[in-house]
C-alpha atoms as a PDB file:
ATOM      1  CA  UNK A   1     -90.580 256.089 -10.781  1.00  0.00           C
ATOM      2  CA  UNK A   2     -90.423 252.166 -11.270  1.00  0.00           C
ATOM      3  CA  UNK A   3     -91.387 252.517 -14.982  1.00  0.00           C
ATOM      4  CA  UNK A   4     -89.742 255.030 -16.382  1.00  0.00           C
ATOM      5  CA  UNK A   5     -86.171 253.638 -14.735  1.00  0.00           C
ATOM      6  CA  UNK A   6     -87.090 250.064 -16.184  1.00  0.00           C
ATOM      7  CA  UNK A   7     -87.721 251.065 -19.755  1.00  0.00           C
ATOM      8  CA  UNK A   8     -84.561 252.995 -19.491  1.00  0.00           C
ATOM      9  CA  UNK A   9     -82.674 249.845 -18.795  1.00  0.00           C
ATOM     10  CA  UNK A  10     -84.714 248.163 -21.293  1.00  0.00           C
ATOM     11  CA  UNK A  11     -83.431 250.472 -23.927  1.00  0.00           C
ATOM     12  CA  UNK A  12     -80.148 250.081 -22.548  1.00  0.00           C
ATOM     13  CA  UNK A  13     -80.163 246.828 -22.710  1.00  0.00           C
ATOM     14  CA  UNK A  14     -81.304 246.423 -26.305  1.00  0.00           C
ATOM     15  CA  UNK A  15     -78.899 249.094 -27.366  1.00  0.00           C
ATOM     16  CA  UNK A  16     -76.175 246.646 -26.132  1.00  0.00           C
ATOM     17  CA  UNK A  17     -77.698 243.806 -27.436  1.00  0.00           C
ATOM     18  CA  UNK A  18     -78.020 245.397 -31.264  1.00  0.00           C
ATOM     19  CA  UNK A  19     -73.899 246.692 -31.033  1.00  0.00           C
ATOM     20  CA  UNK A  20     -72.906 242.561 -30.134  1.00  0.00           C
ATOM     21  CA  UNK A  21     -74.839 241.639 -32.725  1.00  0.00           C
ATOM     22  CA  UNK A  22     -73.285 244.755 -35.069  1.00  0.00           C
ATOM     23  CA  UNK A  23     -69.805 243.451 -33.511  1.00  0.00           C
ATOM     24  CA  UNK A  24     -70.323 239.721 -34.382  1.00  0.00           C
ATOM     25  CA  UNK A  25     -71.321 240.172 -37.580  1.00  0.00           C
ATOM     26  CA  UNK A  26     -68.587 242.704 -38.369  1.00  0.00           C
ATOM     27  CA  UNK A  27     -66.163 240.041 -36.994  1.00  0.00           C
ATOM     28  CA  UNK A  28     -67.976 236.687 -39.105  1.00  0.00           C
ATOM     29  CA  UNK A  29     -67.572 239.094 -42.190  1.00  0.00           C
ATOM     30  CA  UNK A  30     -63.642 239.858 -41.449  1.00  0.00           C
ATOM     31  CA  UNK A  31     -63.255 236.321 -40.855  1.00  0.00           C
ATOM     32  CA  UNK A  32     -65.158 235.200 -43.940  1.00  0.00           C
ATOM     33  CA  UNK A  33     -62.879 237.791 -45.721  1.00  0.00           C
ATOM     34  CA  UNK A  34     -59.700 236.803 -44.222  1.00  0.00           C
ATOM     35  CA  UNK A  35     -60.666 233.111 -45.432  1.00  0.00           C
ATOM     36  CA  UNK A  36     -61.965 233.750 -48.450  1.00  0.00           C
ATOM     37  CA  UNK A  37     -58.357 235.763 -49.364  1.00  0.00           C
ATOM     38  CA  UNK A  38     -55.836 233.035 -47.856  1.00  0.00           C
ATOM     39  CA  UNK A  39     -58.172 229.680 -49.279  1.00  0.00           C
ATOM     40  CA  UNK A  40     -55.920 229.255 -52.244  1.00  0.00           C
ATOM     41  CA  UNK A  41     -52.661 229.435 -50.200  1.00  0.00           C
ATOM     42  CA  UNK A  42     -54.360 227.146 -47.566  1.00  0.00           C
ATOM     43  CA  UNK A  43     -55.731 224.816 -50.270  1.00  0.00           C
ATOM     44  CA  UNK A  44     -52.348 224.909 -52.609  1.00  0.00           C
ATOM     45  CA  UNK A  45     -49.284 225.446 -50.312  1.00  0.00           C
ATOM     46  CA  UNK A  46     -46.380 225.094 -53.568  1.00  0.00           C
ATOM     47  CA  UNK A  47     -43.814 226.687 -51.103  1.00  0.00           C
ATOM     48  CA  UNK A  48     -43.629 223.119 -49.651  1.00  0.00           C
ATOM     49  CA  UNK A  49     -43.360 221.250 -52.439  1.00  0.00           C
ATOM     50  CA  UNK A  50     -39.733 221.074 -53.047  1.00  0.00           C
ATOM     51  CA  UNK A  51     -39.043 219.795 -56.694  1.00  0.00           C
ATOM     52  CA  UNK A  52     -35.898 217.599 -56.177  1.00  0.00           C
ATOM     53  CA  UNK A  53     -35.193 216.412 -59.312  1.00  0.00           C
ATOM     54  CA  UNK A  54     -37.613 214.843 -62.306  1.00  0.00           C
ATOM     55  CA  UNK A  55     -38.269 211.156 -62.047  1.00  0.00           C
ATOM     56  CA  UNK A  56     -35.667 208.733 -63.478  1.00  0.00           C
ATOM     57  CA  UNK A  57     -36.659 206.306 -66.140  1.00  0.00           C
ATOM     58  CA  UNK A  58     -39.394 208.078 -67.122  1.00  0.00           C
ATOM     59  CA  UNK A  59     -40.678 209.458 -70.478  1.00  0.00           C
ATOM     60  CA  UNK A  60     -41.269 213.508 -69.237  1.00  0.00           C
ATOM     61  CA  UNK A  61     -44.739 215.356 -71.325  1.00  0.00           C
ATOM     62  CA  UNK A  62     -45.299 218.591 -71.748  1.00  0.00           C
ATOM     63  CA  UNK A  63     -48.506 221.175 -72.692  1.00  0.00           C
ATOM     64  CA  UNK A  64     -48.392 224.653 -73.735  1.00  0.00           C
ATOM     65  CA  UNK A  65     -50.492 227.181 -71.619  1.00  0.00           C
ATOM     66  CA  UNK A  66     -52.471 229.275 -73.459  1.00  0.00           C
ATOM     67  CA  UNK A  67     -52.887 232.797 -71.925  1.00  0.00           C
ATOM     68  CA  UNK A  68     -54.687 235.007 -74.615  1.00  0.00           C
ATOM     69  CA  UNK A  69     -52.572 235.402 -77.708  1.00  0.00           C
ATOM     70  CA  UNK A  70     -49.653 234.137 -75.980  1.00  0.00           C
ATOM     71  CA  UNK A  71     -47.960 231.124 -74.165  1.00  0.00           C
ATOM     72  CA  UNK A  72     -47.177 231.510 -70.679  1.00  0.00           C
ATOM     73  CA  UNK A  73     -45.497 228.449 -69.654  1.00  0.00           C
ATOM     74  CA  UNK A  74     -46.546 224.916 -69.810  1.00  0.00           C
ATOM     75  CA  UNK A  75     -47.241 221.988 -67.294  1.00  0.00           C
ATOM     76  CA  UNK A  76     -45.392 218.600 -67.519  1.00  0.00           C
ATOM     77  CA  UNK A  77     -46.531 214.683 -66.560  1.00  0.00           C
ATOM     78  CA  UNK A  78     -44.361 212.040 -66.394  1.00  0.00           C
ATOM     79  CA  UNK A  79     -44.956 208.426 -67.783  1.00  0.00           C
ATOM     80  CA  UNK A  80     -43.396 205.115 -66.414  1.00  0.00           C
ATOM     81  CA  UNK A  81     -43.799 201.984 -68.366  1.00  0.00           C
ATOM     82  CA  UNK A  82     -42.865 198.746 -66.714  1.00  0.00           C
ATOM     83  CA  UNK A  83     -40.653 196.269 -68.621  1.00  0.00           C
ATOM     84  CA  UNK A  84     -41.452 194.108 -71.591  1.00  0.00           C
ATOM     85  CA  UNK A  85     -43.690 194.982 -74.615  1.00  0.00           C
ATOM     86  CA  UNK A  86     -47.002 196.636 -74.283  1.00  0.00           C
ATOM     87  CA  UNK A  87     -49.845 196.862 -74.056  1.00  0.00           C
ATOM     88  CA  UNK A  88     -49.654 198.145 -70.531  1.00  0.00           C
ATOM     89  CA  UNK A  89     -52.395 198.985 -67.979  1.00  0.00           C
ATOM     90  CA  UNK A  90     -52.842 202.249 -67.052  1.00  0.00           C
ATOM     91  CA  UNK A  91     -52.488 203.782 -63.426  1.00  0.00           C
ATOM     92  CA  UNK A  92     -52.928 208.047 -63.374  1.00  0.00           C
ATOM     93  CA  UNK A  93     -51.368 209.526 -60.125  1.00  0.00           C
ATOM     94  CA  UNK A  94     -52.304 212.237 -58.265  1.00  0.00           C
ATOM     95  CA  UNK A  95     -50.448 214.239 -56.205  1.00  0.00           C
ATOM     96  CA  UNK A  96     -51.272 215.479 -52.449  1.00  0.00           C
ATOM     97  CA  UNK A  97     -51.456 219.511 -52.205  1.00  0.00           C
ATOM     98  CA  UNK A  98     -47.748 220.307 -51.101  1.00  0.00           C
ATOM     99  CA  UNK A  99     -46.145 217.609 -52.864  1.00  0.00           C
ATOM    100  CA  UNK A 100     -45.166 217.328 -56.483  1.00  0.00           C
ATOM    101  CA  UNK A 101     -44.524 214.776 -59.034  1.00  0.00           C
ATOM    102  CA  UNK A 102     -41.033 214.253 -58.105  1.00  0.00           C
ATOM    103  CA  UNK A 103     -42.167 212.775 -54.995  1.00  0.00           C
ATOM    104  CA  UNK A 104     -44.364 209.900 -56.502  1.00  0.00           C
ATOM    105  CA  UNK A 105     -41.209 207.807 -57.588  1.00  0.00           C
ATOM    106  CA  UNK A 106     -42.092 204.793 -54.669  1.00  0.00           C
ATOM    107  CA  UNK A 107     -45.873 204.770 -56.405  1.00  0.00           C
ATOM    108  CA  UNK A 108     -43.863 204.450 -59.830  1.00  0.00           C
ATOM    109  CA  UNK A 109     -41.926 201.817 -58.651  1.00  0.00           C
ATOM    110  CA  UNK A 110     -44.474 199.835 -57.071  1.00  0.00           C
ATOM    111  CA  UNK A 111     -46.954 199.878 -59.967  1.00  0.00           C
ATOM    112  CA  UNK A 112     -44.080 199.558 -62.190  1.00  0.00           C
ATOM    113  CA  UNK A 113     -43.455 196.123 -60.746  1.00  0.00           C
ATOM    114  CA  UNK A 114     -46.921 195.115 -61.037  1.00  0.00           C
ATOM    115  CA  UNK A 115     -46.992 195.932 -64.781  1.00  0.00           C
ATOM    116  CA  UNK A 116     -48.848 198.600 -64.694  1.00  0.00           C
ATOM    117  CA  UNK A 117     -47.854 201.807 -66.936  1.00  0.00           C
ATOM    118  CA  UNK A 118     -47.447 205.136 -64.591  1.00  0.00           C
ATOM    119  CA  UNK A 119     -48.741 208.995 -65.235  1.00  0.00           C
ATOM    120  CA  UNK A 120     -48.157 211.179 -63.157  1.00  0.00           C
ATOM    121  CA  UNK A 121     -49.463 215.088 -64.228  1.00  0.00           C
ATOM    122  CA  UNK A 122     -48.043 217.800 -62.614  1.00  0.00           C
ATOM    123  CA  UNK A 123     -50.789 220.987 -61.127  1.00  0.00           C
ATOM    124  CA  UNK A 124     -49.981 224.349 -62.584  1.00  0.00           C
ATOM    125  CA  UNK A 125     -47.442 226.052 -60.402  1.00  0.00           C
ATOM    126  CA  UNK A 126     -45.782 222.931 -58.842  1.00  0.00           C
ATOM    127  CA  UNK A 127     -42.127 221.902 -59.313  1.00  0.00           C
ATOM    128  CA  UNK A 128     -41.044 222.979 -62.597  1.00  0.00           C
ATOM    129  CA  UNK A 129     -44.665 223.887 -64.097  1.00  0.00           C
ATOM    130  CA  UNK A 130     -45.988 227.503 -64.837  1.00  0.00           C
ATOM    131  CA  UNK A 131     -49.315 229.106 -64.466  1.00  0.00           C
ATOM    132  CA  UNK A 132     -51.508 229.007 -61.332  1.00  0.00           C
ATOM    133  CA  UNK A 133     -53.055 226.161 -59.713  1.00  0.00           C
ATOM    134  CA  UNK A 134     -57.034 225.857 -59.903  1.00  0.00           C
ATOM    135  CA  UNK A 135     -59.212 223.767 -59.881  1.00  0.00           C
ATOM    136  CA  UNK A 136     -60.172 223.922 -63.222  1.00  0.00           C
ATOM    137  CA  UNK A 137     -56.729 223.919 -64.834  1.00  0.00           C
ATOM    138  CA  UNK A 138     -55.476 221.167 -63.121  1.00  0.00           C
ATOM    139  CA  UNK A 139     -58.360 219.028 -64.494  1.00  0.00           C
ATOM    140  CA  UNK A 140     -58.165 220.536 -67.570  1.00  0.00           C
ATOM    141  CA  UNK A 141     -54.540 219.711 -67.566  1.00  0.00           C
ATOM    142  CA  UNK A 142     -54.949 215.878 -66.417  1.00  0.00           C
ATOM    143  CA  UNK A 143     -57.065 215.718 -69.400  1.00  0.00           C
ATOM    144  CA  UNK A 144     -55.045 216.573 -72.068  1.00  0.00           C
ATOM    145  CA  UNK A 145     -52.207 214.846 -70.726  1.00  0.00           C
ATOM    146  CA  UNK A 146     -54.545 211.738 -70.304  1.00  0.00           C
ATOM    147  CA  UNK A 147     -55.729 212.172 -74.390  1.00  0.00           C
ATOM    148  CA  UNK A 148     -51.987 212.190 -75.075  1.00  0.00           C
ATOM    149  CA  UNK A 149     -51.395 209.023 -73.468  1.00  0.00           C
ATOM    150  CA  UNK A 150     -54.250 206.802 -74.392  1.00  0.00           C
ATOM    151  CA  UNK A 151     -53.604 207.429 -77.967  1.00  0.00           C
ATOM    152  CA  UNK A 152     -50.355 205.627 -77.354  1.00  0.00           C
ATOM    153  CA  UNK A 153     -49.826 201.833 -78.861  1.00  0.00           C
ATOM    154  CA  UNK A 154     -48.065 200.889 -75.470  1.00  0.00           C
ATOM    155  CA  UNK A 155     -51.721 201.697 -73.128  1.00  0.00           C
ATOM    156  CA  UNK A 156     -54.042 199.257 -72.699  1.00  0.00           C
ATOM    157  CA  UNK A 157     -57.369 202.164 -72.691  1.00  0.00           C
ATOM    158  CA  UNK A 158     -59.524 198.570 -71.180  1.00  0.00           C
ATOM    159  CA  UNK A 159     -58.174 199.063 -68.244  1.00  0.00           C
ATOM    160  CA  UNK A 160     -57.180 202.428 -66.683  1.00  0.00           C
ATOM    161  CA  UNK A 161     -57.089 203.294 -62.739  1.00  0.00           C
ATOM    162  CA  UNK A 162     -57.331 206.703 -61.188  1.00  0.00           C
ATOM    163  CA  UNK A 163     -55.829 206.891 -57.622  1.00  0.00           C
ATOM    164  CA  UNK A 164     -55.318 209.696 -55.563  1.00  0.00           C
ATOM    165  CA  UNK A 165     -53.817 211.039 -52.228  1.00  0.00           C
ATOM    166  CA  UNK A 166     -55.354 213.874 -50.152  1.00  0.00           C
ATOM    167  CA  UNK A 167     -56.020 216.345 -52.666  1.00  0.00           C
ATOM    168  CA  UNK A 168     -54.798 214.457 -55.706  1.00  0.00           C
ATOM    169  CA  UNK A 169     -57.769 212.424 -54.490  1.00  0.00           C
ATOM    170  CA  UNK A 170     -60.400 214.923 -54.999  1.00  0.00           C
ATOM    171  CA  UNK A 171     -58.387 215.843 -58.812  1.00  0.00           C
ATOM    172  CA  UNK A 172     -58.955 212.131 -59.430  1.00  0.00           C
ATOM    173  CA  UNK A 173     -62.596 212.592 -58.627  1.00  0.00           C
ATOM    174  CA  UNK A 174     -62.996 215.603 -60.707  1.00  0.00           C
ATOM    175  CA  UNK A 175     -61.255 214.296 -64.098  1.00  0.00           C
ATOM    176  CA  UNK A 176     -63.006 211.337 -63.575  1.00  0.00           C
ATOM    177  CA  UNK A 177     -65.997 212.803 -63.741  1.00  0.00           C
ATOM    178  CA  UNK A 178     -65.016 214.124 -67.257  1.00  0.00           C
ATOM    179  CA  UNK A 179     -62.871 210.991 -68.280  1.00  0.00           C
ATOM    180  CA  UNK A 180     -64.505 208.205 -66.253  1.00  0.00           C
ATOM    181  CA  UNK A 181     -62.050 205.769 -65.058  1.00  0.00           C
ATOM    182  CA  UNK A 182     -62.612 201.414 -64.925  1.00  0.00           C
ATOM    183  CA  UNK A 183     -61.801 202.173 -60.895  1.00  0.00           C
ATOM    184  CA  UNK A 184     -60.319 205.036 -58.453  1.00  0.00           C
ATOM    185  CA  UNK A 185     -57.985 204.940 -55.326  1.00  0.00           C
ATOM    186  CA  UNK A 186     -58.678 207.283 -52.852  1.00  0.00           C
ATOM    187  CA  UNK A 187     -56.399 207.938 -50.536  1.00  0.00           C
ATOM    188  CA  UNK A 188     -56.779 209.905 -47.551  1.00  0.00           C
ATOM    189  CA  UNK A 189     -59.593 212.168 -49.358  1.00  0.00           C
ATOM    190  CA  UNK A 190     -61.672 214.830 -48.148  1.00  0.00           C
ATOM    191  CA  UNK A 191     -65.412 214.397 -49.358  1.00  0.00           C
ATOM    192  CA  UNK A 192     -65.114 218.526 -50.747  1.00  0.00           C
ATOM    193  CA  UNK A 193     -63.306 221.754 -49.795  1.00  0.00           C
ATOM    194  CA  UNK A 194     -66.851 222.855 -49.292  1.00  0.00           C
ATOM    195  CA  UNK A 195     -67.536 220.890 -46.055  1.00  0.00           C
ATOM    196  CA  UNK A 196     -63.927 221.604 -44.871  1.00  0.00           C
ATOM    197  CA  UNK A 197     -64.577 225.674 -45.130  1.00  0.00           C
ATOM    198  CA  UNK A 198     -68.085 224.844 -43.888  1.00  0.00           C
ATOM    199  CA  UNK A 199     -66.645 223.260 -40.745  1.00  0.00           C
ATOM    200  CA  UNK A 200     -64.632 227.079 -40.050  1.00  0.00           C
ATOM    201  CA  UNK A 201     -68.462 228.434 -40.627  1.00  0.00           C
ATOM    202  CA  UNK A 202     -67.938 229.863 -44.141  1.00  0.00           C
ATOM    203  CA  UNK A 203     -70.487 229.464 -46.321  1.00  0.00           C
ATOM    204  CA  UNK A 204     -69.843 227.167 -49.937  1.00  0.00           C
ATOM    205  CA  UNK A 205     -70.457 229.790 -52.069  1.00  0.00           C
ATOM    206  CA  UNK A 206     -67.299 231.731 -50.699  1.00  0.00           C
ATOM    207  CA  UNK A 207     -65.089 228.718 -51.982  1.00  0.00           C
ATOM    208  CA  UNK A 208     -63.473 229.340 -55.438  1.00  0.00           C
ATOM    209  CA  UNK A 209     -62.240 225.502 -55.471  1.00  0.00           C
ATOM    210  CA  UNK A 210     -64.908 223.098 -54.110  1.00  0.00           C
ATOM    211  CA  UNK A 211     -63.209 219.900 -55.343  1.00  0.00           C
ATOM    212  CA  UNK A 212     -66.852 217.836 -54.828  1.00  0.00           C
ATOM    213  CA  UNK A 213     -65.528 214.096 -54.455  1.00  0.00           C
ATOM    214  CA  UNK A 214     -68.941 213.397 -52.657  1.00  0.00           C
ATOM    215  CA  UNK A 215     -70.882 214.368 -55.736  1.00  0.00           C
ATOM    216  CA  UNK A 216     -68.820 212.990 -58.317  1.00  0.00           C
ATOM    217  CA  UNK A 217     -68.915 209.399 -56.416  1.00  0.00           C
ATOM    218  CA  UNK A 218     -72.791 209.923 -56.389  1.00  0.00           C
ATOM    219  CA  UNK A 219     -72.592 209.625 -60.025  1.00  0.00           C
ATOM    220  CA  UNK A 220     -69.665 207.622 -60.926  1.00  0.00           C
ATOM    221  CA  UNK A 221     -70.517 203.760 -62.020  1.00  0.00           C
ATOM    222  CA  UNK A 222     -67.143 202.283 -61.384  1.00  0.00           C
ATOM    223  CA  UNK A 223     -65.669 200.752 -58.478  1.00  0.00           C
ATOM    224  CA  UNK A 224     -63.806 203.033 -55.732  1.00  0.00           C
ATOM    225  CA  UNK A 225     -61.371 201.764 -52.913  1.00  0.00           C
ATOM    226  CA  UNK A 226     -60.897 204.204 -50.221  1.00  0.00           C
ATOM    227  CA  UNK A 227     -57.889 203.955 -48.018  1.00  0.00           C
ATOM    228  CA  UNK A 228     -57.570 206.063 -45.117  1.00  0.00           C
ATOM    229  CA  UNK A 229     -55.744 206.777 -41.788  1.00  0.00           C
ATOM    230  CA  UNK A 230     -57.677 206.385 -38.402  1.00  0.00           C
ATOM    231  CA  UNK A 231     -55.168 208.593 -36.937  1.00  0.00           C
ATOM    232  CA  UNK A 232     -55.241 211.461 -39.619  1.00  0.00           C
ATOM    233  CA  UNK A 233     -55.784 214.673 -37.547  1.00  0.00           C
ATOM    234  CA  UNK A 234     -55.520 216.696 -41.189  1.00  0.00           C
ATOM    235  CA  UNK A 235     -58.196 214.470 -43.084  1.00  0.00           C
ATOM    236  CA  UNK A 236     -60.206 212.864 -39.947  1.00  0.00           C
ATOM    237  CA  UNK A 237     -61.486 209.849 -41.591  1.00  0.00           C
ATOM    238  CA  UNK A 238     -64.882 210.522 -40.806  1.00  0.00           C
ATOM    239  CA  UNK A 239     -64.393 211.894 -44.865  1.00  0.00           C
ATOM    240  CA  UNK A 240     -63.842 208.612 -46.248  1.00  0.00           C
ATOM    241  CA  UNK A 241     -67.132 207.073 -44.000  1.00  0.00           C
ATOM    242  CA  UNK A 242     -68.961 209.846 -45.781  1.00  0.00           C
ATOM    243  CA  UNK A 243     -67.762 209.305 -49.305  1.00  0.00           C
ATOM    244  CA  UNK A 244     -68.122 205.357 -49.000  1.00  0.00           C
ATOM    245  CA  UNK A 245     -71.534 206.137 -48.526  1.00  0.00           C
ATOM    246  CA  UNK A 246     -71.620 207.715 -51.832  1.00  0.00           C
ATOM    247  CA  UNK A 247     -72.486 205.936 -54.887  1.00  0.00           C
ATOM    248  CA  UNK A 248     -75.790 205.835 -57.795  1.00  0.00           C
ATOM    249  CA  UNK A 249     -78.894 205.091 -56.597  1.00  0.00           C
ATOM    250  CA  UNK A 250     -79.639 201.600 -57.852  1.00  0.00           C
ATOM    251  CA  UNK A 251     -81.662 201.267 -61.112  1.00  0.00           C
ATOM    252  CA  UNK A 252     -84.265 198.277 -61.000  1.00  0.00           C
ATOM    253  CA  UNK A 253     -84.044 198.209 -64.692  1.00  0.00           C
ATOM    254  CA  UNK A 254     -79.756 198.838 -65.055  1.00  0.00           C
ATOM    255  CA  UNK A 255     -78.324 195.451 -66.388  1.00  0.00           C
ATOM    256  CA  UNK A 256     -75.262 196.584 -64.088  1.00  0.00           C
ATOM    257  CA  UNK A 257     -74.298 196.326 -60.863  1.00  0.00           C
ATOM    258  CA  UNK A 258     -74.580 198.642 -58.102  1.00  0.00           C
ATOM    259  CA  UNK A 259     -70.847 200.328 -58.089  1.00  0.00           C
ATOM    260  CA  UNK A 260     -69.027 199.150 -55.207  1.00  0.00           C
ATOM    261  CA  UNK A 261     -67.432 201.225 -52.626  1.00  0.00           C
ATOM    262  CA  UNK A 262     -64.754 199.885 -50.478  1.00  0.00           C
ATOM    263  CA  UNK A 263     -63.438 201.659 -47.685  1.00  0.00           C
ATOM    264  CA  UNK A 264     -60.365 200.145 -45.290  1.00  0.00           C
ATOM    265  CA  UNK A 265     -59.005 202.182 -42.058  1.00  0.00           C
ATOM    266  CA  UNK A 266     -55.944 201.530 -41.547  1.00  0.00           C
ATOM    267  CA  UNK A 267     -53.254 202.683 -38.703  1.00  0.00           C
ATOM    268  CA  UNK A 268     -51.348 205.850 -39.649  1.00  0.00           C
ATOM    269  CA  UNK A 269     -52.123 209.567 -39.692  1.00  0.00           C
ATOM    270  CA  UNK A 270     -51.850 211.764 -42.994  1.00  0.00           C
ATOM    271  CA  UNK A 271     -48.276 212.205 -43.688  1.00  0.00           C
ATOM    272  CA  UNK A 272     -47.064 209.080 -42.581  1.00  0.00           C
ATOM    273  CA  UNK A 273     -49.663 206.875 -44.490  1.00  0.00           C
ATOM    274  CA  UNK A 274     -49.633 204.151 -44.929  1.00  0.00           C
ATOM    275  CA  UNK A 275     -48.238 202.137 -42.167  1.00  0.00           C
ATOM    276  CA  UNK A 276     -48.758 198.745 -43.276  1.00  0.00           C
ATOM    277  CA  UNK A 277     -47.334 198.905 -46.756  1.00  0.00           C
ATOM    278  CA  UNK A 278     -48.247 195.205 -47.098  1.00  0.00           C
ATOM    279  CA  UNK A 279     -52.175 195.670 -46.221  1.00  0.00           C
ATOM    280  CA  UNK A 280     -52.096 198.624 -48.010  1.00  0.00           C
ATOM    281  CA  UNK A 281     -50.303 197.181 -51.084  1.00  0.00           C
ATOM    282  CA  UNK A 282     -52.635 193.809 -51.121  1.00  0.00           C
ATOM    283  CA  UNK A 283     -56.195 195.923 -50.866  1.00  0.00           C
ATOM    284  CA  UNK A 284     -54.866 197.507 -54.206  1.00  0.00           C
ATOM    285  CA  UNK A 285     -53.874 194.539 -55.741  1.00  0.00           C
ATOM    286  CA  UNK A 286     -57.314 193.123 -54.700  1.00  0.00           C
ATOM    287  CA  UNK A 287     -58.464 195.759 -56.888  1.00  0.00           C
ATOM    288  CA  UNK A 288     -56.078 195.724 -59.746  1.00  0.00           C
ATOM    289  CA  UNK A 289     -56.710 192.127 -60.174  1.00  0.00           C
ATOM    290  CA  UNK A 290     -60.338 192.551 -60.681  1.00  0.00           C
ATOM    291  CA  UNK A 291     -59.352 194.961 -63.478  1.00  0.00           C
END
């Protein structure tokens, strides 16, 4: 009677084992969907970027966007330009994911002062703009808006920085891998959305927006200061380790350099970054100098 009663349970037992499996994967697979639906409200929150008025002093752009046959809307950038006669150096800024360009008026000011010339595009769907933020169209966008402005007798195009916070950090990444920059700022940056959803156990190929700063900076010759937070609970600034890691592979027979990557913690989380306005301030002028 031993055997018989043993195989039953056996049975039993697999039969239970096969509908946890069935359940697991039935719940990964809701939870993949449920992700995969809510990523571009997770990964562009506009409901929290309150537009509170466009920047004073400051030249506003705009771009017609192009849906079929028709327009539907158009994006605008703003450009500062600091006293005195041109040329001017140019600094693009970029934007965190539920801010806007109304926002960016103490990085105006302070870049202003240094003589530096200010852009700051706007993403699809933010403030005042139409159309839907994407990846994609908010490069595209920088771009043109970027074209526009280096055409301009007041830019100096020698000397043009990218720098970005949070997301606007992983947009800087991306148009600069179109448009390459003479340097970046990163600030606060995630090395991709990828690793982020990856960390949640979705797969990459479920995100629509990747935003690859660790790939771009594996290509990109120029040099790239990375700020970041040691407190940041949102960003943990293990990202920034990661992407100073990143840079070309040295080429014995490059007359170049090896691009330099420059990474300095600072206190401060993500929102209330950066602490130190003075150490934060004198790292970029360390790198604005050697521009």
């Amino acid at each position: 009677m031993d055997a018989p009663t043993n195989a039953a349970g056996f049975r039993q037992a697999r039969r239970g084992l096969v509908r946890l499996l069935a359940l697991g994967l039935i719940g990964y697979g809701v939870w993949c969907t449920m992700l995969f639906s809510m990523q571009d409200r997770m990964l562009f929150p506009r409901e929290y970027a309150e537009a509170t008025g466009a920047p004073a002093n400051a030249e506003r752009l705009a771009i017609k966007i192009e849906s079929g046959p028709r327009s539907s809307g158009e994006v605008e950038a703003f450009l500062s330009l600091p006293p005195g006669e041109g040329p001017f150096p140019l600094v693009v800024i970029f934007h965190g994911n539920a801010e806007c360009v109304d926002g960016l008026d103490w990085y105006r000011e302070r870049y202003t002062e240094r003589g530096w010339a200010v852009l700051s595009p706007e993403y699809r769907g933010y403030g005042r703009s139409s159309g839907k933020p994407s990846e994609k169209a908010i490069v595209a966008d920088a771009l043109r808006f970027i074209d526009l402005v280096v055409n301009r007798p007041e830019i100096d195009t020698s000397r043009t920085v990218y720098h970005g916070r949070s997301l606007g950090g992983a947009v800087a990444a991306q148009v600069a891998a179109l448009r390459p920059p003479h340097a970046m700022i990163l600030e606060s940056t995630f090395t991709s959305v990828a690793s982020i959803a990856a960390g949640y156990g979705v797969p990459p190929f479920l995100v629509k927006n990747p935003f690859r700063t660790d790939r771009v900076l594996n290509n990109y010759a120029g040099p790239a200061l990375l700020l970041h937070g040691i407190d940041d609970t949102i960003i943990p600034i293990e990202h920034s380790r990661r992407l100073a890691k990143c840079a070309p592979q040295r080429n014995a027979n490059s007359p170049h350099a090896p691009a330099t990557r420059t990474l300095i913690e600072m206190p401060g989380g993500h929102n209330d970054f950066p602490v130190d306005e003075k150490a934060y301030w004198e790292a970029i002028d360390t790198l604005l100098d050697s521009q």
